[in-house]
Protein backbone atom coordinates (compact mmCIF):
# COMPACT_ATOMS: atom_id res chain seq x y z
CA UNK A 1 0.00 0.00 0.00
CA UNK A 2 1.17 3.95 -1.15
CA UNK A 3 0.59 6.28 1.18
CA UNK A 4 0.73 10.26 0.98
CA UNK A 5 2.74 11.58 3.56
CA UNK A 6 3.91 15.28 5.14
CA UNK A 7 2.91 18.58 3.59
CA UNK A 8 3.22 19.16 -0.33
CA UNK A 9 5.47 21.72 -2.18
CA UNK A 10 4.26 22.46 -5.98
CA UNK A 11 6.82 23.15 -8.74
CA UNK A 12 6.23 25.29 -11.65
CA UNK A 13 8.87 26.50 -14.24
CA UNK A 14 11.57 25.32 -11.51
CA UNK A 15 9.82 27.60 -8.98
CA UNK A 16 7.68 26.19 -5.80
CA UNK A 17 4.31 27.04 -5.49
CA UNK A 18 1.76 26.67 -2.81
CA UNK A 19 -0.79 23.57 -3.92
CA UNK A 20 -3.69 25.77 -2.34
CA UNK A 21 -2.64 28.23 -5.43
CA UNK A 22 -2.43 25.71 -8.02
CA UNK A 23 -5.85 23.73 -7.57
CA UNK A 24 -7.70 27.72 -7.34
CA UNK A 25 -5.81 27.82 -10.88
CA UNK A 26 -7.52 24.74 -11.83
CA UNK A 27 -10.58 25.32 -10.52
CA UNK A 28 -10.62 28.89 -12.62
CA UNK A 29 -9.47 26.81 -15.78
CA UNK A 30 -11.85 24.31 -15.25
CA UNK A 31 -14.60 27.18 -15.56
CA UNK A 32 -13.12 29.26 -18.60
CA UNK A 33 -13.06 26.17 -20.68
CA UNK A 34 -16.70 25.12 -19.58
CA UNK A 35 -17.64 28.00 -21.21
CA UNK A 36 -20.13 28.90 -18.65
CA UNK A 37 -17.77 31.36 -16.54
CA UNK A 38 -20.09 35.01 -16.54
CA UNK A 39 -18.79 38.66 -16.46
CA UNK A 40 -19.49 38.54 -12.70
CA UNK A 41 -16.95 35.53 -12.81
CA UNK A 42 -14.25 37.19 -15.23
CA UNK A 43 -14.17 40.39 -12.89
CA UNK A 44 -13.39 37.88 -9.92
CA UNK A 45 -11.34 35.97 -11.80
CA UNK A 46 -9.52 39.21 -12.46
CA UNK A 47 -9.23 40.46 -8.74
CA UNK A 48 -7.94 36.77 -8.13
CA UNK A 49 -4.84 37.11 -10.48
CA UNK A 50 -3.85 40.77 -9.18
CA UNK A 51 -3.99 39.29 -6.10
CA UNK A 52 -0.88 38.15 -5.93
CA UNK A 53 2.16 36.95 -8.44
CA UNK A 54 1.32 33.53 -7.43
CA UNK A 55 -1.62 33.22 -8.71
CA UNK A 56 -0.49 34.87 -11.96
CA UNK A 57 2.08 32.12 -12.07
CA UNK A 58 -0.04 29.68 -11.63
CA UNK A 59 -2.61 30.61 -14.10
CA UNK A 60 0.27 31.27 -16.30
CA UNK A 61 1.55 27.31 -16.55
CA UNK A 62 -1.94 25.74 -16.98
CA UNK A 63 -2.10 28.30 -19.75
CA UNK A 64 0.78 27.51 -21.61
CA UNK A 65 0.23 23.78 -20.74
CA UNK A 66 -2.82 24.10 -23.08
CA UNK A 67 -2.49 25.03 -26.77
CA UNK A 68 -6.03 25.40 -26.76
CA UNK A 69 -5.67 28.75 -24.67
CA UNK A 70 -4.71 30.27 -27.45
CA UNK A 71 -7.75 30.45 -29.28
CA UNK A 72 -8.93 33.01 -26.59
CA UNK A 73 -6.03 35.51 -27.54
CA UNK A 74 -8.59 37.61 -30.39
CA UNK A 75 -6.59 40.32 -31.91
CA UNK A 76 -9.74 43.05 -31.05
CA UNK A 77 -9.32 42.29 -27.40
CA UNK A 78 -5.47 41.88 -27.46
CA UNK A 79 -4.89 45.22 -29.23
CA UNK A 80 -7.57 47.25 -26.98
CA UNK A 81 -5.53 46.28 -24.26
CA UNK A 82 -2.19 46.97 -25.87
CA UNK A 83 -3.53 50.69 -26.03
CA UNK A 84 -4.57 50.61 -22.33
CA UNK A 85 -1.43 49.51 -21.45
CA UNK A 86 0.42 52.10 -23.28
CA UNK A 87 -1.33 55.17 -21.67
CA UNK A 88 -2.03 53.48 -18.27
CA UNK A 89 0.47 52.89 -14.90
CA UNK A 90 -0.24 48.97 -13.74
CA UNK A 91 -2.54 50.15 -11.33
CA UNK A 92 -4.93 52.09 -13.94
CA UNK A 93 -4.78 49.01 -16.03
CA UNK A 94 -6.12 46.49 -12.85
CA UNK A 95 -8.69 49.00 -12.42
CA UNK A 96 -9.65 49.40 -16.03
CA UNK A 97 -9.41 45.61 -17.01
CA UNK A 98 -13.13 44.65 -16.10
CA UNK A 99 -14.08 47.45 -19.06
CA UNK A 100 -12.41 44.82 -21.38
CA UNK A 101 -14.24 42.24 -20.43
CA UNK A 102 -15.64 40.56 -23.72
CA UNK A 103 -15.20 37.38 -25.00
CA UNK A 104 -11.81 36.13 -24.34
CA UNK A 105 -10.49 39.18 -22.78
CA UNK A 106 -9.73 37.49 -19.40
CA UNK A 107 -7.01 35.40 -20.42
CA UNK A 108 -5.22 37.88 -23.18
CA UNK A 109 -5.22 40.36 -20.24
CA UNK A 110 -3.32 37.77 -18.03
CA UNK A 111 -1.21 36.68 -20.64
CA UNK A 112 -0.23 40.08 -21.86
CA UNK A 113 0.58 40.58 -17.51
CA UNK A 114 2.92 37.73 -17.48
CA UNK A 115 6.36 38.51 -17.08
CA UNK A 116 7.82 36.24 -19.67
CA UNK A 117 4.58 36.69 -22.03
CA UNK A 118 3.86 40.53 -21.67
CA UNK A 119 5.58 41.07 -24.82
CA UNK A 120 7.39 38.25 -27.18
CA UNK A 121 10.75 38.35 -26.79
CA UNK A 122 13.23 38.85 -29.88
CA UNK A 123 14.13 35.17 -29.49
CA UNK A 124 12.83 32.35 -27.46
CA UNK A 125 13.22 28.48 -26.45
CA UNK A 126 10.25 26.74 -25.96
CA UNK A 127 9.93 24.32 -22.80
CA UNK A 128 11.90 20.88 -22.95
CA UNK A 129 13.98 22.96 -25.90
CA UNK A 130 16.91 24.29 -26.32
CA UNK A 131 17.68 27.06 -29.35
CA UNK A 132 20.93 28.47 -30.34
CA UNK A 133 21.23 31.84 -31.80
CA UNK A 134 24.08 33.55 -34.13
CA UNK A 135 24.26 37.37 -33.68
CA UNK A 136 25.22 39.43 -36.40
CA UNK A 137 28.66 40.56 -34.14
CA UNK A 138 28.92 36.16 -34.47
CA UNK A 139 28.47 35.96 -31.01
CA UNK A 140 26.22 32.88 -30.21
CA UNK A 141 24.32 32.87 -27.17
CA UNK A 142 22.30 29.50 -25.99
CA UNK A 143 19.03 29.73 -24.96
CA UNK A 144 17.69 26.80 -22.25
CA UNK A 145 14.71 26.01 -21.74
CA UNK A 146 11.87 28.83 -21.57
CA UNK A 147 14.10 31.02 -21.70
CA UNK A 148 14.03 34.63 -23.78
CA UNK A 149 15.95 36.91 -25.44
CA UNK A 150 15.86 40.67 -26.76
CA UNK A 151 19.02 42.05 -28.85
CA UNK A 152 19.42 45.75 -29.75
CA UNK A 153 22.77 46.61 -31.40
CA UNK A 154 23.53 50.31 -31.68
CA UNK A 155 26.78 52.92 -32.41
CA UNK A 156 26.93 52.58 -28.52
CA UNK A 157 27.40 48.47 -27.75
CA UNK A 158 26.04 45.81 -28.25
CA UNK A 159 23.00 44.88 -25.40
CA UNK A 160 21.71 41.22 -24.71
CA UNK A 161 18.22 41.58 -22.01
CA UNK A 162 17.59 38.26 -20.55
CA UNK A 163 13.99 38.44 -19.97
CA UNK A 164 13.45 34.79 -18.81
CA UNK A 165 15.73 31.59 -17.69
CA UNK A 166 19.47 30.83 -18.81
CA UNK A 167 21.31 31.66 -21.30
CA UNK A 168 24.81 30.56 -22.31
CA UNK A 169 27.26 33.67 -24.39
CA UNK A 170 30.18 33.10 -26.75
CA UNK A 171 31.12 36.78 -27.35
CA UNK A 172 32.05 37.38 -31.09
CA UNK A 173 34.57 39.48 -32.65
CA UNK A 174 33.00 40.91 -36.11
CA UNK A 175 35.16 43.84 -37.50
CA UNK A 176 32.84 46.16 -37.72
CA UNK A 177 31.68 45.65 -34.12
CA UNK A 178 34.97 44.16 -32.26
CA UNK A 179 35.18 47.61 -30.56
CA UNK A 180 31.57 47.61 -29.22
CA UNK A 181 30.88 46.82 -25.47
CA UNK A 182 29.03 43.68 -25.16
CA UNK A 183 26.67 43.38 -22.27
CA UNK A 184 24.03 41.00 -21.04
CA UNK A 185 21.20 43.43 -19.10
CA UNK A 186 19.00 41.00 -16.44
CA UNK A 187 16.30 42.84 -13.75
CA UNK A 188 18.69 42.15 -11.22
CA UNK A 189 21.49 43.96 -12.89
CA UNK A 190 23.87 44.12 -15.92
CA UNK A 191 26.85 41.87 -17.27
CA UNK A 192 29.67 43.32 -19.19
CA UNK A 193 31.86 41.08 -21.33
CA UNK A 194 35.34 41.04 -21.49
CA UNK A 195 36.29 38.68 -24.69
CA UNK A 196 34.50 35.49 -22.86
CA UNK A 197 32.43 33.00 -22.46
CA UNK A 198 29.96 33.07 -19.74
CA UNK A 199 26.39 32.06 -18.49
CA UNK A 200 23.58 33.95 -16.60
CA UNK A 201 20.75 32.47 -15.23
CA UNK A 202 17.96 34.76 -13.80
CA UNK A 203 15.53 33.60 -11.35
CA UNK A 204 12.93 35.63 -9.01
CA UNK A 205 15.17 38.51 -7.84
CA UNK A 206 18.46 37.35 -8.67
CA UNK A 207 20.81 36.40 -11.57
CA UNK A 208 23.83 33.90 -11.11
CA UNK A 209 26.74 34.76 -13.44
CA UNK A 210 29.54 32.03 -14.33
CA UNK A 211 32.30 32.64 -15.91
CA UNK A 212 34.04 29.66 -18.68
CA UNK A 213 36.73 32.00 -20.02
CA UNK A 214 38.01 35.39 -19.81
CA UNK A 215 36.37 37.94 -17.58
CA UNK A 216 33.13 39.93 -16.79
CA UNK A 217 32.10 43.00 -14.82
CA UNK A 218 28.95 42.72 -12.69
CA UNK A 219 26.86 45.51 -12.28
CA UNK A 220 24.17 46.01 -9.82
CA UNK A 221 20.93 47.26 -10.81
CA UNK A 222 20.88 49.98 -7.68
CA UNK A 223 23.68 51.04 -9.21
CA UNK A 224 26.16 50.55 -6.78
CA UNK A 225 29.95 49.50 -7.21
CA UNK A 226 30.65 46.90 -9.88
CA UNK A 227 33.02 43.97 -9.52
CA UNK A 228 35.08 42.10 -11.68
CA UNK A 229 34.72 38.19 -12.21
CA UNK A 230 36.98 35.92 -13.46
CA UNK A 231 36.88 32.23 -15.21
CA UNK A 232 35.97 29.37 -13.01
CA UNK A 233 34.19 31.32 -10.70
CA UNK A 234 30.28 32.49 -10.17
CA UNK A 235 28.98 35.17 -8.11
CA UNK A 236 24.93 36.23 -7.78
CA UNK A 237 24.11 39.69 -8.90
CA UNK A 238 21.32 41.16 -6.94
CA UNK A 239 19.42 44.68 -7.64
CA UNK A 240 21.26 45.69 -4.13
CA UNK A 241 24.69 44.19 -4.91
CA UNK A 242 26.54 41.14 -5.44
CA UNK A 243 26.82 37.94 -3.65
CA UNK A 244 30.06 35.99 -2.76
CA UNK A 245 32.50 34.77 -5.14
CA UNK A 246 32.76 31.11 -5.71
CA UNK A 247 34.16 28.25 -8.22
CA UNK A 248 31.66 27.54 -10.87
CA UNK A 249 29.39 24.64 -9.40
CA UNK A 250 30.04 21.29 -10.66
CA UNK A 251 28.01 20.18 -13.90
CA UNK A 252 26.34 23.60 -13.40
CA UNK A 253 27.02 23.67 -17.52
CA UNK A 254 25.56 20.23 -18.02
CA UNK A 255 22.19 21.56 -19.50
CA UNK A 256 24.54 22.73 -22.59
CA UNK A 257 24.15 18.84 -23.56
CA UNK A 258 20.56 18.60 -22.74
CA UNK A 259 21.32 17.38 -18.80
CA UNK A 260 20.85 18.05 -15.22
CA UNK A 261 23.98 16.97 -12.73
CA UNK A 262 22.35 15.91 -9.13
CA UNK A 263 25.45 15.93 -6.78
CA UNK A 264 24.11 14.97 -3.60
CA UNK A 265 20.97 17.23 -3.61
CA UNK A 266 17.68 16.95 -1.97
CA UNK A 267 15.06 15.44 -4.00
CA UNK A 268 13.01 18.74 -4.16
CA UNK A 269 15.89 20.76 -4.81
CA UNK A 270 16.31 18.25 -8.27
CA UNK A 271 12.15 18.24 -8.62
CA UNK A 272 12.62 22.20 -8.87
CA UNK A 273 15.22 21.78 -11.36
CA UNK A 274 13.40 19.13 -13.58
CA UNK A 275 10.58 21.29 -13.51
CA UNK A 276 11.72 23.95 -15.61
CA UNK A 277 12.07 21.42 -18.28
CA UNK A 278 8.33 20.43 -18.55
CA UNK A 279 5.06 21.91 -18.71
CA UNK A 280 2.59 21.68 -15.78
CA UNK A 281 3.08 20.77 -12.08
CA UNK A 282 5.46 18.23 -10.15
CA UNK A 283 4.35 18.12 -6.55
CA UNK A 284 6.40 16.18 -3.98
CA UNK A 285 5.75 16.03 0.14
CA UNK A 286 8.30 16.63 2.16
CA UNK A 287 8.85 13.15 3.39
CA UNK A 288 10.36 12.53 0.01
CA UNK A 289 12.00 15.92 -1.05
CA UNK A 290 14.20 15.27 2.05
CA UNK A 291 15.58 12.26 -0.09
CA UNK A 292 19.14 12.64 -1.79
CA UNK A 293 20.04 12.08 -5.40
CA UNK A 294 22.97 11.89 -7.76
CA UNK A 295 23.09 11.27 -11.33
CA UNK A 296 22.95 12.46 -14.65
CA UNK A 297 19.56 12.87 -16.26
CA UNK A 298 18.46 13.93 -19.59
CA UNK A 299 16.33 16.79 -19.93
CA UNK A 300 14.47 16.26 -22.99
CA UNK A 301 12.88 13.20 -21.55
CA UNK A 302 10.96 14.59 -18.12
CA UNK A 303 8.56 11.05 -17.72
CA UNK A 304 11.17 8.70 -18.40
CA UNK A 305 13.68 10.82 -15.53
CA UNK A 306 10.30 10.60 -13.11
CA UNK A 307 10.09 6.60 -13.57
CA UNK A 308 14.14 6.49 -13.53
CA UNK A 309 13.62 8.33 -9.92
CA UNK A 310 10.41 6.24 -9.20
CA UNK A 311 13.43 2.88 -9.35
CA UNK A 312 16.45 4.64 -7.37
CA UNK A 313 14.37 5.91 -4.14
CA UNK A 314 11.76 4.77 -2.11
CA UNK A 315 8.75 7.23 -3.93
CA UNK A 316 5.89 6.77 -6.03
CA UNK A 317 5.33 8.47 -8.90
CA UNK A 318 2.03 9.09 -9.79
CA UNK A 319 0.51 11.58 -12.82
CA UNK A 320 -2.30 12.70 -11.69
CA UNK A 321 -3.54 14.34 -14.97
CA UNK A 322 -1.40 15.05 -18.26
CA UNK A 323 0.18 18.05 -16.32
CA UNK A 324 0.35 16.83 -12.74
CA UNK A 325 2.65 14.48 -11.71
CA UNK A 326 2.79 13.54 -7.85
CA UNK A 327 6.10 12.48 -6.22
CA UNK A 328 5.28 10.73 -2.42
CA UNK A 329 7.46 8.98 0.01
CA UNK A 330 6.54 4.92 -0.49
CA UNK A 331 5.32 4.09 3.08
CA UNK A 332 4.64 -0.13 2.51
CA UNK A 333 2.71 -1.70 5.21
């Protein structure tokens, strides 16, 4: 006999989210694709969403877990809000939103909220994808997993924004750009290249920076005092400074070859991880995300790494719908 045991943590996009959140998603989902949801039901709907990131978040996965949401996304709607947006702070929009409320609106409105789907990015991976992209300097910068890019070259430099996820640089050295700064622009701060090869991955308020060869400058977002880092090391670059210097984590790189290196981690640090590799929700209790793993596992396979884990530790795995897979301490009796 299986048994459930301990509290539950929810991953989403490699981030953990409260299972309270995630079923109040569902239950929202469940309503909008009934087709019976009402205006009086959008306008809560709304309220619930603005509410809180979370719930944006979690509205956002069961979206893009769905192609079918897209069929709500009706140019009319989508551009009406566009304008909003353009002569409205945040707050006017919230308050505004329930004018918009015609067929469809609801979800464009989210969508066009959504950090990573406010506005397309210049370049993007989808999820369980990697993409590689040649710049016209030849740099070539790899994109993991939803993750997104905008490039702008001017006469000034040469500007990378990572708008979502991890992203791997090979700096190029075109004539007729050699002498243009090269820099990689995150919320938490900016990234200066010095000739190199390097990797940034950005998460909620923070971007990790490793460097493979040569050197980079790290520059705060607050604007205080940058600092230089070297190759073989990584540091975390946070809107209020930087974090402590360190060597570059072992198989940190390893999703380069479509892989994630466990060294001895808790299973719901590696849960987390896998996460970010497939759409929906991996929930595990905390009876088995205190369970330790090693290993290499590929990333382009996410059900055949849960079955792989389901044989090495003492868990059940059980998918619960197409985008809801359960992870449980076994408990045989």
């Amino acid at each position: 006999m299986t048994r459930s045991t301990g509290q539950r943590t929810m991953y989403a996009g490699g981030i953990p989210l409260e299972p309270r959140v995630a079923e109040e998603a569902a239950r929202w989902y469940v309503l909008f694709s009934s087709g019976q949801a009402t205006a009086k039901d959008r306008e809560a709907w709304i309220a619930w969403c603005a509410a809180d990131a979370d719930h944006q978040r979690a509205w956002a996965q069961l979206a893009h877990a769905d192609d079918r949401m897209n069929a709500i996304r009706n140019r009319p709607a989508y551009e009406a809000l566009s304008r909003a947006r353009r002569k409205s702070t945040r707050r006017r929009l919230l308050r505004g939103a329930a004018g918009l409320l015609v067929l469809g609106a609801p979800a464009v409105w989210l969508m066009d909220r959504m950090r990573f789907l406010r506005i397309t990015p210049d370049y993007v991976a989808g999820i369980g994808a990697r993409r590689e992209v040649v710049l016209r300097d030849d740099s070539r910068v790899m994109l993991n997993s939803g993750s997104g890019i905008d490039v702008n070259f001017s006469e000034s430099g040469r500007t990378v924004t990572l708008r979502q996820g991890e992203a791997y640089f090979t700096t190029g050295h075109a004539p007729a750009y050699a002498r243009l700064p090269f820099q990689v622009r995150t919320a938490a701060g900016t990234v200066r290249a010095l000739g190199t090869r390097f990797n940034v991955r950005l998460d909620e308020d923070h971007a990790t920076v490793a460097v493979y060869e040569g050197q980079v400058s790290l520059h705060p977002g607050n604007g205080s005092e940058p600092a230089y880092l070297a190759a073989g090391n990584q540091a975390t670059l946070f809107r209020g400074g930087l974090g402590a210097v360190r060597p570059i984590a072992a198989g940190a790189d390893a999703w380069l070859q479509g892989r994630i290196a466990a060294d001895n981690v808790s299973l719901a640090e590696f849960l987390a991880e896998l996460s970010r590799y497939r759409r929906g929700y991996i929930t595990c209790d905390d009876a088995a995300g205190r369970m330790r793993l090693s290993g290499l596992f590929p990333t382009d396979d996410t059900d055949r790494v849960l079955e792989a884990i389901g044989g090495l530790l003492p868990v059940a795995i059980t998918h619960r719908t197409p985008y809801w897979v359960d992870v449980s301490a076994r408990r045989d009796t």
